[in-house]
PDB file of N, CA and C in Angstrom:
ATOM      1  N   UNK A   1      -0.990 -40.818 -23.162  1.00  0.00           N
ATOM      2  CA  UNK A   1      -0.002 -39.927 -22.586  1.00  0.00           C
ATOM      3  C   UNK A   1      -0.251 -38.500 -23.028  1.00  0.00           C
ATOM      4  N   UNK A   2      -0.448 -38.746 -24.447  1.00  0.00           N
ATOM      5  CA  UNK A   2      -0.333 -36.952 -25.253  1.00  0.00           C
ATOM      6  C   UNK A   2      -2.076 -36.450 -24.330  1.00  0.00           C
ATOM      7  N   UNK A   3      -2.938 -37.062 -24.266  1.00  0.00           N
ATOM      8  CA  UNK A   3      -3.969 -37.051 -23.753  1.00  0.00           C
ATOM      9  C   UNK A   3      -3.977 -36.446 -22.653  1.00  0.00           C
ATOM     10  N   UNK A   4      -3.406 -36.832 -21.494  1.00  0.00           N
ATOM     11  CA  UNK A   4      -2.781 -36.769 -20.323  1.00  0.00           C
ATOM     12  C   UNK A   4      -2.262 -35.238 -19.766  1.00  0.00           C
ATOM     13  N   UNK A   5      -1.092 -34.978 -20.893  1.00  0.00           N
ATOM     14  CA  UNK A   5      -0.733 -34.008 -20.705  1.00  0.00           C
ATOM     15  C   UNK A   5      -1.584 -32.564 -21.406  1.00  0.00           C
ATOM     16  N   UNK A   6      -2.742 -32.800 -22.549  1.00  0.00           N
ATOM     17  CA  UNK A   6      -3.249 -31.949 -22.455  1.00  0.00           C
ATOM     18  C   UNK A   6      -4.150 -31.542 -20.974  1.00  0.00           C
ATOM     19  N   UNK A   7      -5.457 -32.456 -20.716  1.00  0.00           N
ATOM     20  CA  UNK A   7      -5.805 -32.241 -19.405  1.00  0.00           C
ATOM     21  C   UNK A   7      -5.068 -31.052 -18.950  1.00  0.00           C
ATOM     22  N   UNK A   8      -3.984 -31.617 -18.085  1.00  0.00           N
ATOM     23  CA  UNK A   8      -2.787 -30.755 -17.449  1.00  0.00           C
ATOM     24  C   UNK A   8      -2.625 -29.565 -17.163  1.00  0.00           C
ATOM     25  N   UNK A   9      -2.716 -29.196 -18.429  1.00  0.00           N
ATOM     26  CA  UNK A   9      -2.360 -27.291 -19.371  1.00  0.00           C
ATOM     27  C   UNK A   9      -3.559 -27.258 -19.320  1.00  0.00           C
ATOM     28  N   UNK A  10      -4.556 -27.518 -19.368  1.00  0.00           N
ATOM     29  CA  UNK A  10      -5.954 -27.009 -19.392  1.00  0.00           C
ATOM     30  C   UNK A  10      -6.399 -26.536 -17.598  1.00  0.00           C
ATOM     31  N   UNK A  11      -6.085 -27.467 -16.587  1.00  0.00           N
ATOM     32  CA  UNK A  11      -6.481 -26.992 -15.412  1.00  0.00           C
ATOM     33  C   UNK A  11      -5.704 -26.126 -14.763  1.00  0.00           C
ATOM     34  N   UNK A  12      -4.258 -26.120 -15.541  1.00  0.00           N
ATOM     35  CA  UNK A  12      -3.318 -24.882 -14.964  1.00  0.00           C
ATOM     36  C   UNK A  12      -3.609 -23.358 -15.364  1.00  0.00           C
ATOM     37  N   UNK A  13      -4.818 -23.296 -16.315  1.00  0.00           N
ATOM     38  CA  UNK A  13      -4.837 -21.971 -17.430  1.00  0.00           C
ATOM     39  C   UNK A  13      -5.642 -21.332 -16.252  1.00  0.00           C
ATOM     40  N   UNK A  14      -4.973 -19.811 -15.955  1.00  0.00           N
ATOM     41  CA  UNK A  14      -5.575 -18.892 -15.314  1.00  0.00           C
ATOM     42  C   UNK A  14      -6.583 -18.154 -15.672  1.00  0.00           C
ATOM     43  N   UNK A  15      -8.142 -17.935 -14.952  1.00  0.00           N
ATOM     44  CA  UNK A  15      -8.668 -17.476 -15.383  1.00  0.00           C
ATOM     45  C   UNK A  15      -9.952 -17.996 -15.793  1.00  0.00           C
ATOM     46  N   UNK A  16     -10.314 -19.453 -15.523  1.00  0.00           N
ATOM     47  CA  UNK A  16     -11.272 -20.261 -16.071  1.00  0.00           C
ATOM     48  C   UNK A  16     -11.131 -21.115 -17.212  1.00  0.00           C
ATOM     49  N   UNK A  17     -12.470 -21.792 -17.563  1.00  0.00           N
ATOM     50  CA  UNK A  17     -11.789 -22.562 -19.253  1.00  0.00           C
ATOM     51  C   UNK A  17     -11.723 -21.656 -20.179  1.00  0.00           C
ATOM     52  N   UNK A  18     -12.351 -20.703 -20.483  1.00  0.00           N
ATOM     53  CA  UNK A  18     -12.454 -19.597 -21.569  1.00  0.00           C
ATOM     54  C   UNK A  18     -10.512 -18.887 -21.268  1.00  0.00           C
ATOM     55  N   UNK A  19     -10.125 -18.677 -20.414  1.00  0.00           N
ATOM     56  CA  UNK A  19      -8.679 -18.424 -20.282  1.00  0.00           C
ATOM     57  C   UNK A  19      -8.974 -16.466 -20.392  1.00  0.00           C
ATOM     58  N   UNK A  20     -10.440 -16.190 -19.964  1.00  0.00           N
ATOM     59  CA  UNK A  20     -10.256 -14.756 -19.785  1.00  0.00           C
ATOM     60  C   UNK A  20     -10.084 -14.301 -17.898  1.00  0.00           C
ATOM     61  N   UNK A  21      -9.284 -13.120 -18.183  1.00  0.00           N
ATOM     62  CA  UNK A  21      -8.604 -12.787 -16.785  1.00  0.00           C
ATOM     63  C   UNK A  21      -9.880 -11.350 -16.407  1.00  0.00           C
ATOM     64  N   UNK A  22     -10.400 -11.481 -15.599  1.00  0.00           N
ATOM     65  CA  UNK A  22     -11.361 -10.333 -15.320  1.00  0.00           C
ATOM     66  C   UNK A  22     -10.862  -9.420 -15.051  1.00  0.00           C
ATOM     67  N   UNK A  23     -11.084  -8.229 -15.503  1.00  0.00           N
ATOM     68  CA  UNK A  23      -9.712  -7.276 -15.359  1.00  0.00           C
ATOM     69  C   UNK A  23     -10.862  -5.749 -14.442  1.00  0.00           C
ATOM     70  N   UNK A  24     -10.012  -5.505 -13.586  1.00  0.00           N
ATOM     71  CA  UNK A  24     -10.458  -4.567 -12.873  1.00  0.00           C
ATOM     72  C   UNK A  24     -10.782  -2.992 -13.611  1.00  0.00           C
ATOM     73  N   UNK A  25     -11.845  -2.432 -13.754  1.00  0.00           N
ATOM     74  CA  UNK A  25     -11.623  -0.934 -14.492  1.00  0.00           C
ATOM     75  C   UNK A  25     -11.646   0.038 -13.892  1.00  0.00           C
ATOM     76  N   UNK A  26     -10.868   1.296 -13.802  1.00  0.00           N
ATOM     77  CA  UNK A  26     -10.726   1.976 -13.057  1.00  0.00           C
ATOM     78  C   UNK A  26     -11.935   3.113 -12.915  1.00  0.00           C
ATOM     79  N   UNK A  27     -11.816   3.148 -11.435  1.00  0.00           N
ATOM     80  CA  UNK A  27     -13.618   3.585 -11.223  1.00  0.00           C
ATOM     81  C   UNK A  27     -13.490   5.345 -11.936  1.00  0.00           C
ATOM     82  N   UNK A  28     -12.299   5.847 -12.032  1.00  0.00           N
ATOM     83  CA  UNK A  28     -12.489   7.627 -12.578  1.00  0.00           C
ATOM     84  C   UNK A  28     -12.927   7.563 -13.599  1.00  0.00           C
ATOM     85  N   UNK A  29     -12.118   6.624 -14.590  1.00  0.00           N
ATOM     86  CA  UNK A  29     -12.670   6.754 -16.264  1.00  0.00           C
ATOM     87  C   UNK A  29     -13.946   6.358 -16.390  1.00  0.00           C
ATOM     88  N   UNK A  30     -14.854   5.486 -15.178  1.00  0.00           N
ATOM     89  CA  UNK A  30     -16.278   4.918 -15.130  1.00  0.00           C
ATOM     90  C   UNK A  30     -16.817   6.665 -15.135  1.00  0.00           C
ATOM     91  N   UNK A  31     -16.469   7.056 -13.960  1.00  0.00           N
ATOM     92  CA  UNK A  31     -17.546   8.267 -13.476  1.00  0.00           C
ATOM     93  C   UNK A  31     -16.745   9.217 -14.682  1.00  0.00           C
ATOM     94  N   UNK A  32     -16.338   9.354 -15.424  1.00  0.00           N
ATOM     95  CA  UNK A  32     -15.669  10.666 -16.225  1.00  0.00           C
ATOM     96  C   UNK A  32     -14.959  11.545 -15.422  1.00  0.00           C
ATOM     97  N   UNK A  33     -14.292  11.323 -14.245  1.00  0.00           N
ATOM     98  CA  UNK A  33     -13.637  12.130 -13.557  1.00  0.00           C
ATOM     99  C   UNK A  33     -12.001  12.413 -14.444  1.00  0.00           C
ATOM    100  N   UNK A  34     -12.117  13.536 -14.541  1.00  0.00           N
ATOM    101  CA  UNK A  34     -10.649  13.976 -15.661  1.00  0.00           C
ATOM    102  C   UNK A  34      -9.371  14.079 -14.705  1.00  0.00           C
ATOM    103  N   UNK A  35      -9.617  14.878 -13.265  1.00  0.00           N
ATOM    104  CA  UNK A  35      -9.132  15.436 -12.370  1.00  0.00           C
ATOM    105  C   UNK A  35      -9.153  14.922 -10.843  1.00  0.00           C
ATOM    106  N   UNK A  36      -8.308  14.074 -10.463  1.00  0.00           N
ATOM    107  CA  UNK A  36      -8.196  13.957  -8.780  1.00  0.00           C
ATOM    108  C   UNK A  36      -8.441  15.177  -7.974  1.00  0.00           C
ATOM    109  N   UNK A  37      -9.343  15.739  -7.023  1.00  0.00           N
ATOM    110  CA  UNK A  37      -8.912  16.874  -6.091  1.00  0.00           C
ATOM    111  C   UNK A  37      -8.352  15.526  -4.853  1.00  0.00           C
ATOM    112  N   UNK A  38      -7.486  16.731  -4.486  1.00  0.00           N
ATOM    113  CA  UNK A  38      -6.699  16.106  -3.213  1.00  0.00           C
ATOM    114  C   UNK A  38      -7.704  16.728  -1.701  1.00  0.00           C
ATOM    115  N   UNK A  39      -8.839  17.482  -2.019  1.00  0.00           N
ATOM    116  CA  UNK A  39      -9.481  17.698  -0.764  1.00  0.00           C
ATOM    117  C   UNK A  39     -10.781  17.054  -0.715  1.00  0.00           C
ATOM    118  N   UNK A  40     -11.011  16.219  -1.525  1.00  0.00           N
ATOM    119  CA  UNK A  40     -11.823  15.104  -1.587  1.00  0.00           C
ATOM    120  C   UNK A  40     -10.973  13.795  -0.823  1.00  0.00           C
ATOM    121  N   UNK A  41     -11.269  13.853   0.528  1.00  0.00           N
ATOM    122  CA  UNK A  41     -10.210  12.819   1.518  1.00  0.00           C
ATOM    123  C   UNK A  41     -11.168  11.588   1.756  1.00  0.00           C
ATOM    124  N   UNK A  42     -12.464  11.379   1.699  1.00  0.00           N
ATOM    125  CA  UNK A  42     -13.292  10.367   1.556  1.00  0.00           C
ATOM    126  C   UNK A  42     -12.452   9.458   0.303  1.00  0.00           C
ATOM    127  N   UNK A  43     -12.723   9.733  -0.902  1.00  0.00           N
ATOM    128  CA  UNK A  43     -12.267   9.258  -1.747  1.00  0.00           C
ATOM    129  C   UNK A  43     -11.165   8.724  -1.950  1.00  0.00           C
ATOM    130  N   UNK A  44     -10.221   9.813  -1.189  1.00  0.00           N
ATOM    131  CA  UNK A  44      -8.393   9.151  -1.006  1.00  0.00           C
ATOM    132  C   UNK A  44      -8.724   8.085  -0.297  1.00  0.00           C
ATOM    133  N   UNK A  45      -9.102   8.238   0.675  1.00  0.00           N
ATOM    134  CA  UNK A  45      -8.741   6.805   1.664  1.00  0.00           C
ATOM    135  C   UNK A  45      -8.928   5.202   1.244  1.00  0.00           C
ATOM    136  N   UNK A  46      -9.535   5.442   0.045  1.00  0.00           N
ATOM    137  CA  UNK A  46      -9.719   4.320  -0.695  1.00  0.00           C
ATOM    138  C   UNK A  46      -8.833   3.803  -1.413  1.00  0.00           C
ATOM    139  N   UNK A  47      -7.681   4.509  -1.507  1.00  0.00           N
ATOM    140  CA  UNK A  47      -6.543   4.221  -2.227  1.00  0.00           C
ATOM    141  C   UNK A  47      -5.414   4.283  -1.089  1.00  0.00           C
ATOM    142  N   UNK A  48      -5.333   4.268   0.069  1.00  0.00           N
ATOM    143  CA  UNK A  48      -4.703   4.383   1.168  1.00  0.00           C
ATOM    144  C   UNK A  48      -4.539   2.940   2.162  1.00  0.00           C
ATOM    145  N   UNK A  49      -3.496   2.544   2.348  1.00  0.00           N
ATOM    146  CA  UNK A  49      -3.813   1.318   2.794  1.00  0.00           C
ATOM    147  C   UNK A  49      -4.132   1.494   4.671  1.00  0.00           C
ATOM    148  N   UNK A  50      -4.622   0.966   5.262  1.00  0.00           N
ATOM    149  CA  UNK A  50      -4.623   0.717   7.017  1.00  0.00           C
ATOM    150  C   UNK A  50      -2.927   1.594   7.878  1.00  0.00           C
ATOM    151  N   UNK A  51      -2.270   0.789   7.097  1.00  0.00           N
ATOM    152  CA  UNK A  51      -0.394   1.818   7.599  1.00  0.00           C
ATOM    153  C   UNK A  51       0.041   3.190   7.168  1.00  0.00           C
ATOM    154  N   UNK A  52      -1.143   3.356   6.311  1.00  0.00           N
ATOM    155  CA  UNK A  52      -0.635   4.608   5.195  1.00  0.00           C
ATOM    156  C   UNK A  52      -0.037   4.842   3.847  1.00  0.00           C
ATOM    157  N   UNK A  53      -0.035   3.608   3.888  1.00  0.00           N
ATOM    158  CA  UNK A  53       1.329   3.528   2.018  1.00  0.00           C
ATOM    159  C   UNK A  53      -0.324   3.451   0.939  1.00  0.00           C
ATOM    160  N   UNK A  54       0.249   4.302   0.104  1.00  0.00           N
ATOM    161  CA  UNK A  54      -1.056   4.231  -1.423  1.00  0.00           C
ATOM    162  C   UNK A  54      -0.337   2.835  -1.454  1.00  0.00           C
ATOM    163  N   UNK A  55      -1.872   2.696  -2.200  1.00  0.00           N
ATOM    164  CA  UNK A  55      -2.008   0.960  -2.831  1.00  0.00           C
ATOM    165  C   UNK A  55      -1.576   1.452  -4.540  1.00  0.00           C
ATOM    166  N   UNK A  56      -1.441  -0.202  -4.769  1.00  0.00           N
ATOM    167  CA  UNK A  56      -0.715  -0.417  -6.061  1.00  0.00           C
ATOM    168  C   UNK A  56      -1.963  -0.364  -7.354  1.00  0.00           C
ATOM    169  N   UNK A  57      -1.572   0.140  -8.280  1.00  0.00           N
ATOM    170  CA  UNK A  57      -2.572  -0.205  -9.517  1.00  0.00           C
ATOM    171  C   UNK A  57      -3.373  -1.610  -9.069  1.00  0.00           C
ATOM    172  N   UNK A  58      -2.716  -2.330  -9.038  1.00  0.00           N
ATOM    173  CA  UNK A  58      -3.020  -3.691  -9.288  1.00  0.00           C
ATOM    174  C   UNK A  58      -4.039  -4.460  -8.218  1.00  0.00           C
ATOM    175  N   UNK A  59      -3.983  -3.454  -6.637  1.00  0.00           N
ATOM    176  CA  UNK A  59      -4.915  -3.638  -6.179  1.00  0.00           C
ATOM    177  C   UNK A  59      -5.831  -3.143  -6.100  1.00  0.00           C
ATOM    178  N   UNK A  60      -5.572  -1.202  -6.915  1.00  0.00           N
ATOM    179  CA  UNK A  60      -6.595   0.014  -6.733  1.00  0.00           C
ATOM    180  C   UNK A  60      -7.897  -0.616  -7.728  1.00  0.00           C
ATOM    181  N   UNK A  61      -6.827  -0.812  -9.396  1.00  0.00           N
ATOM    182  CA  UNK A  61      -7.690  -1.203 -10.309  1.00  0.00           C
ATOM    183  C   UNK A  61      -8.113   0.105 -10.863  1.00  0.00           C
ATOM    184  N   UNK A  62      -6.917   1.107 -10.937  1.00  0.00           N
ATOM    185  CA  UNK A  62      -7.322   2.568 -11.301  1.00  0.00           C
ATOM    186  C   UNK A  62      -6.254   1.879 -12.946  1.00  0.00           C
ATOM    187  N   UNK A  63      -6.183   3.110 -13.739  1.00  0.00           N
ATOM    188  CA  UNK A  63      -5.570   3.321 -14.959  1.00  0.00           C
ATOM    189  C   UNK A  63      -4.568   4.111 -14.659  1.00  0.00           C
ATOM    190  N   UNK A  64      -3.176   3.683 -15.219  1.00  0.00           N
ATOM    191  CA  UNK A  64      -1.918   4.490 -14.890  1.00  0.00           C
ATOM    192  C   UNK A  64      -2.310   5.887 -15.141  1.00  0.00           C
ATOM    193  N   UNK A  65      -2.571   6.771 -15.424  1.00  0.00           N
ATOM    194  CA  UNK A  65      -2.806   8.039 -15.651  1.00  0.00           C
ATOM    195  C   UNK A  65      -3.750   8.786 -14.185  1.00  0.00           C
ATOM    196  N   UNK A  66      -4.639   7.796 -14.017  1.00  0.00           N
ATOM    197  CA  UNK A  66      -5.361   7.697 -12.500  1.00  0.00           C
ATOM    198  C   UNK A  66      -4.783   7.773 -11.342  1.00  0.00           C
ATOM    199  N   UNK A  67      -4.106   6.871 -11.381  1.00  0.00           N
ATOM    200  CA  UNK A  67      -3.050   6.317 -10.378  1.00  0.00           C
ATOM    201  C   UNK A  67      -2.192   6.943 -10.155  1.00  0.00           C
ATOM    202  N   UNK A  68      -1.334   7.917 -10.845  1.00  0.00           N
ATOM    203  CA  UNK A  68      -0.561   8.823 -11.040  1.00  0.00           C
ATOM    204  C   UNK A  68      -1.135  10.046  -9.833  1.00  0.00           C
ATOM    205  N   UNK A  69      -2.260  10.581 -10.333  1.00  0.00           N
ATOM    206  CA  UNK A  69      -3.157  11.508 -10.239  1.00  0.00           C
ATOM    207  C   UNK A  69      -3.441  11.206  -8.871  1.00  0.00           C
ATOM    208  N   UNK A  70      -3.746  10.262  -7.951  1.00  0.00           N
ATOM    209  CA  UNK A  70      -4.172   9.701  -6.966  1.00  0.00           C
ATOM    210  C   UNK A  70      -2.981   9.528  -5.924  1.00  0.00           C
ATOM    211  N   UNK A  71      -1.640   9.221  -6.479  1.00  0.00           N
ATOM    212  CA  UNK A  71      -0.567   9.520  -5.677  1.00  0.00           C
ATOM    213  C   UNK A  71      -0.320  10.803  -5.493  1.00  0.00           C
ATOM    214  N   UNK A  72      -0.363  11.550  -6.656  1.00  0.00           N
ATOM    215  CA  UNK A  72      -0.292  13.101  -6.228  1.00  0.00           C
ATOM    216  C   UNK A  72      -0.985  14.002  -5.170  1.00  0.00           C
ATOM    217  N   UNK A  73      -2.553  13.538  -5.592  1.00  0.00           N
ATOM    218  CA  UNK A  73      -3.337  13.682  -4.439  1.00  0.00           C
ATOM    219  C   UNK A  73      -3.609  13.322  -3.176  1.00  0.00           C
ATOM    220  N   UNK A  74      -2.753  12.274  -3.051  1.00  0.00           N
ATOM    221  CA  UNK A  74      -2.734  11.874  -1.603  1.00  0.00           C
ATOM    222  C   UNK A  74      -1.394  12.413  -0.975  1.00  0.00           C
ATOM    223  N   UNK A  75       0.253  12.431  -1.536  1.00  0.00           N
ATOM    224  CA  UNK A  75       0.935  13.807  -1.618  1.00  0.00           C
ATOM    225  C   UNK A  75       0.577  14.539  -0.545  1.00  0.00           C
ATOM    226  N   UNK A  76      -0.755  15.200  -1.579  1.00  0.00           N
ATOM    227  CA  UNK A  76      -1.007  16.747  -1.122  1.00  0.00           C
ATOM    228  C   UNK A  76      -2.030  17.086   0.047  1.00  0.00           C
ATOM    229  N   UNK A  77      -2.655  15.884  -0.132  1.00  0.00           N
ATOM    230  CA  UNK A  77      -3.416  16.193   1.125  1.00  0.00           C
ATOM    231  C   UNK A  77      -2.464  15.789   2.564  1.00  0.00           C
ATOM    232  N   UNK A  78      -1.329  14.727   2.181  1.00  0.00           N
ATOM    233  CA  UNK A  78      -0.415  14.783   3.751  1.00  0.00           C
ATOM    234  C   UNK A  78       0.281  16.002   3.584  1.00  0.00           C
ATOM    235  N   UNK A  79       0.385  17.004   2.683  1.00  0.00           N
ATOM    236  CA  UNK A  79       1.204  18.064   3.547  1.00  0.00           C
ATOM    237  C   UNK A  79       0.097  18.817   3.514  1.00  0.00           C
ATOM    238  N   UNK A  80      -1.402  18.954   3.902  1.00  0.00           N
ATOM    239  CA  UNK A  80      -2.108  19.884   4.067  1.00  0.00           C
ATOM    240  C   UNK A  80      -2.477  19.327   5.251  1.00  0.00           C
ATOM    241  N   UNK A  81      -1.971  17.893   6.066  1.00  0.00           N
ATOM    242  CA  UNK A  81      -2.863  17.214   7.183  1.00  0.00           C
ATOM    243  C   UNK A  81      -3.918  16.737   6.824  1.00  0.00           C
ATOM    244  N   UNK A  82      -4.465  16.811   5.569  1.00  0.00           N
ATOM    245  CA  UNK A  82      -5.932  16.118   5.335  1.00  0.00           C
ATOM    246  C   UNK A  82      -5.901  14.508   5.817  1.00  0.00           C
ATOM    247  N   UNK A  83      -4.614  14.095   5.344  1.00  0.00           N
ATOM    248  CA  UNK A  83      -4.161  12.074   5.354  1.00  0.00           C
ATOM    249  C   UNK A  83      -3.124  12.211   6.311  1.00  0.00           C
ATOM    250  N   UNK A  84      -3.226  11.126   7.088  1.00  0.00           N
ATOM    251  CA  UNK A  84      -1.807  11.003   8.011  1.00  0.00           C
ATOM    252  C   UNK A  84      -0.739  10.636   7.008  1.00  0.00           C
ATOM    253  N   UNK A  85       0.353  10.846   7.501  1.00  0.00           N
ATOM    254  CA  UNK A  85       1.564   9.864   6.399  1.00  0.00           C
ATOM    255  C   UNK A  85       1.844   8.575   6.925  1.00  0.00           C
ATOM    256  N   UNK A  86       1.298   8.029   8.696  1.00  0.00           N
ATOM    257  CA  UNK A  86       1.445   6.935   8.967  1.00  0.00           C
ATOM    258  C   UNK A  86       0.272   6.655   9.648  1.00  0.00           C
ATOM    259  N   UNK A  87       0.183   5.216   9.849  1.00  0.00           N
ATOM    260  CA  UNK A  87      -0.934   4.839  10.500  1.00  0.00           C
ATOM    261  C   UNK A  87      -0.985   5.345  12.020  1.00  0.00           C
ATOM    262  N   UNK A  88      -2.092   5.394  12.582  1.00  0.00           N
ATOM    263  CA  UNK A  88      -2.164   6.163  14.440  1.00  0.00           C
ATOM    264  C   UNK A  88      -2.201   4.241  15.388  1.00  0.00           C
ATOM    265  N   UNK A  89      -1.208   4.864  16.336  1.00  0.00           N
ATOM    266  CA  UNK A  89      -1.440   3.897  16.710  1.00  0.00           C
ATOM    267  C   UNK A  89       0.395   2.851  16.618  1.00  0.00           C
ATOM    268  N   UNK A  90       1.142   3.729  16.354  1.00  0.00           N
ATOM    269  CA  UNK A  90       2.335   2.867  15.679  1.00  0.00           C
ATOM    270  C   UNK A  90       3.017   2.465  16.544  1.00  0.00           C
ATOM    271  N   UNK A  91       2.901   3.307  17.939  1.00  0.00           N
ATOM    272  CA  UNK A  91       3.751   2.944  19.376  1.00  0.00           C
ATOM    273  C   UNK A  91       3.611   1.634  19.891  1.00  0.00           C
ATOM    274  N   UNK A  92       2.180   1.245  19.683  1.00  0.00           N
ATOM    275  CA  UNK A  92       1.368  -0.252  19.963  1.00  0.00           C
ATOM    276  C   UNK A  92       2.655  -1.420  19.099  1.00  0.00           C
ATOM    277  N   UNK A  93       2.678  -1.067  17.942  1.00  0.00           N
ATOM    278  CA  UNK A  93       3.637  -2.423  17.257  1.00  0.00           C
ATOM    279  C   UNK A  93       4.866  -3.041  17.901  1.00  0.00           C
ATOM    280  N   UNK A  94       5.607  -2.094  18.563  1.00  0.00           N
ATOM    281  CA  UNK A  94       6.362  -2.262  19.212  1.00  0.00           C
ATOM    282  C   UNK A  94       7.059  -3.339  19.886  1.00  0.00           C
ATOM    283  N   UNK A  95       5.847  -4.572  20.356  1.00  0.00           N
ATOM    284  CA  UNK A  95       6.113  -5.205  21.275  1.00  0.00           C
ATOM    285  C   UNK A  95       6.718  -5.086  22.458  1.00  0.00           C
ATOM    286  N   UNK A  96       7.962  -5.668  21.860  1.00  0.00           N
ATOM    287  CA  UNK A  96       9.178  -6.279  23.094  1.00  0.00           C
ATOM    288  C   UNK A  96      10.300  -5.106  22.708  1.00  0.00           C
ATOM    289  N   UNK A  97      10.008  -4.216  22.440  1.00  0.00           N
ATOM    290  CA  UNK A  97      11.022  -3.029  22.111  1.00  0.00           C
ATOM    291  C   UNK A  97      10.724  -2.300  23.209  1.00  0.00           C
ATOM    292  N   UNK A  98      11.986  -1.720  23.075  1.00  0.00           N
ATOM    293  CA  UNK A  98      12.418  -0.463  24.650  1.00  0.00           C
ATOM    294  C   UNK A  98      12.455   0.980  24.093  1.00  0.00           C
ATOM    295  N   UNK A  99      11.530   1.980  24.840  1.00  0.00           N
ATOM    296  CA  UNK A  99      11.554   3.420  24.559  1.00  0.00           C
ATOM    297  C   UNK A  99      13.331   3.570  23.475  1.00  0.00           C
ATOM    298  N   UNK A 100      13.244   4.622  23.043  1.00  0.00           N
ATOM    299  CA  UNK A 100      14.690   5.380  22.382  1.00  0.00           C
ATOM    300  C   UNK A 100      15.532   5.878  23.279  1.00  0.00           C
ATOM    301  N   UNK A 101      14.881   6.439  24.258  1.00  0.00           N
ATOM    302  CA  UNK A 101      15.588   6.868  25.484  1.00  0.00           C
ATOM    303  C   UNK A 101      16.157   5.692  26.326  1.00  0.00           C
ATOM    304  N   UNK A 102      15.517   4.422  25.941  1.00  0.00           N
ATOM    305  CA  UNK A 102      15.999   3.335  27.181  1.00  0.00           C
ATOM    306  C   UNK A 102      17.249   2.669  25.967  1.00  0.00           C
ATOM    307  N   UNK A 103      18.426   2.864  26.802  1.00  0.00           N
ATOM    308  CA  UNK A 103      19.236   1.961  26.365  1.00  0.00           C
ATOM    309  C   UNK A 103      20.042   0.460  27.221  1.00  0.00           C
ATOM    310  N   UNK A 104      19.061   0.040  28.709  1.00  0.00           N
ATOM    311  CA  UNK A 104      19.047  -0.639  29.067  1.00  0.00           C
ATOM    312  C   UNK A 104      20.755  -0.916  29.524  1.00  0.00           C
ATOM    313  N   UNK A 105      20.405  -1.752  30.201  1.00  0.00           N
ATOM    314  CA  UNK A 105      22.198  -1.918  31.266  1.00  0.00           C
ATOM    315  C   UNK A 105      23.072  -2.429  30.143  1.00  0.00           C
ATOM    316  N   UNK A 106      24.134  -1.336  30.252  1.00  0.00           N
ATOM    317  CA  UNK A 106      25.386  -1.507  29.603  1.00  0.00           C
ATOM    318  C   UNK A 106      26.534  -2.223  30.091  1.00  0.00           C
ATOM    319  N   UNK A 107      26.532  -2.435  31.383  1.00  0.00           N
ATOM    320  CA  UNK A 107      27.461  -2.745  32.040  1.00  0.00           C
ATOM    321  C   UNK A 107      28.668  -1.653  32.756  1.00  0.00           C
ATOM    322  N   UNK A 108      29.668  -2.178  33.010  1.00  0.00           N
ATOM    323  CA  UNK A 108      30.731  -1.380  33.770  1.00  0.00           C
ATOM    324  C   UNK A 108      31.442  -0.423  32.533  1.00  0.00           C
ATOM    325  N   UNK A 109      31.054   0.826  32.682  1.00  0.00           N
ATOM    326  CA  UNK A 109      31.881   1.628  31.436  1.00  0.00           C
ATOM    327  C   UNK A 109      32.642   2.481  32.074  1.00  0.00           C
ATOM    328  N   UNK A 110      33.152   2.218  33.195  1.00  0.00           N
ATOM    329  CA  UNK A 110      34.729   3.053  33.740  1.00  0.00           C
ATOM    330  C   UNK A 110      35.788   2.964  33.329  1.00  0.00           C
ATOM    331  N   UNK A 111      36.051   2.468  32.190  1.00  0.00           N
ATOM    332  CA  UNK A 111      37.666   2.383  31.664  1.00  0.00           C
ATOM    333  C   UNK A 111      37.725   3.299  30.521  1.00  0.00           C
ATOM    334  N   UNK A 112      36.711   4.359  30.682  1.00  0.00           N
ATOM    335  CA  UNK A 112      36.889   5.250  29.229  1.00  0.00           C
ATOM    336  C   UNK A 112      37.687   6.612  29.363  1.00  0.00           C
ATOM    337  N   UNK A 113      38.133   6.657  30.641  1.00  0.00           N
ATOM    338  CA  UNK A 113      39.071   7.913  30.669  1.00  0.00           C
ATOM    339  C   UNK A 113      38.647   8.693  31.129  1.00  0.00           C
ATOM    340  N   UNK A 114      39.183  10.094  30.872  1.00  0.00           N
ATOM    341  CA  UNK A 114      38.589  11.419  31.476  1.00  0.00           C
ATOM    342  C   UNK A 114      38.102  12.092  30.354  1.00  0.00           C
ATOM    343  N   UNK A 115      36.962  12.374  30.142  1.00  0.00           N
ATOM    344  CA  UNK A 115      36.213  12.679  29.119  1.00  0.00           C
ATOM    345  C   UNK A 115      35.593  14.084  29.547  1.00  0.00           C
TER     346      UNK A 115
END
């Protein structure tokens, strides 16, 4: 039984048998970059998801201090127009939705008075 339940805890351990988690390093502190520029827009977009929202540490794999730096810079390049703030293309999602202007048949609205 005690047997049993070690097994168990051993194939649940994240990470392999050694129980190490491969940990992502953030590519600025690789290259010695001290400083995000925000007109380096190649580079942003890598931290930019397909809709427009910055990605999370956890998927960038930057260092909070990075990451920081990288939201700022992406910030600044949407109020310079360098980055959209939304993805192109957003009218398409829409589906089965009706223009803003269409508010589609209301029915009989003559009992509202003299307005």
């Amino acid at each position: 039984m005690a047997r049993e339940k070690s097994q168990q805890q051993q194939r649940r351990r994240p990470g392999g048998p050694q129980g190490q988690i491969r940990r992502r390093n953030c590519f600025f502190c690789k290259e010695h970059i001290a400083e995000i520029d925000y007109k380096n827009v190649n580079q942003l977009r890598r931290y930019v998801s397909e809709k427009g929202k910055i990605r999370s540490r956890r998927i960038t794999g930057a260092c909070r201090r990075h990451q920081v730096q990288v939201a700022t810079a992406v910030k600044r390049a949407r109020e310079m127009a360098l980055l959209p703030y939304v993805a192109e293309g957003a009218e398409e999602r829409g589906g089965g939705r009706r223009d803003r202007g269409d508010r589609g048949h209301r029915g009989d609205r003559g009992d509202r008075g003299d307005r």
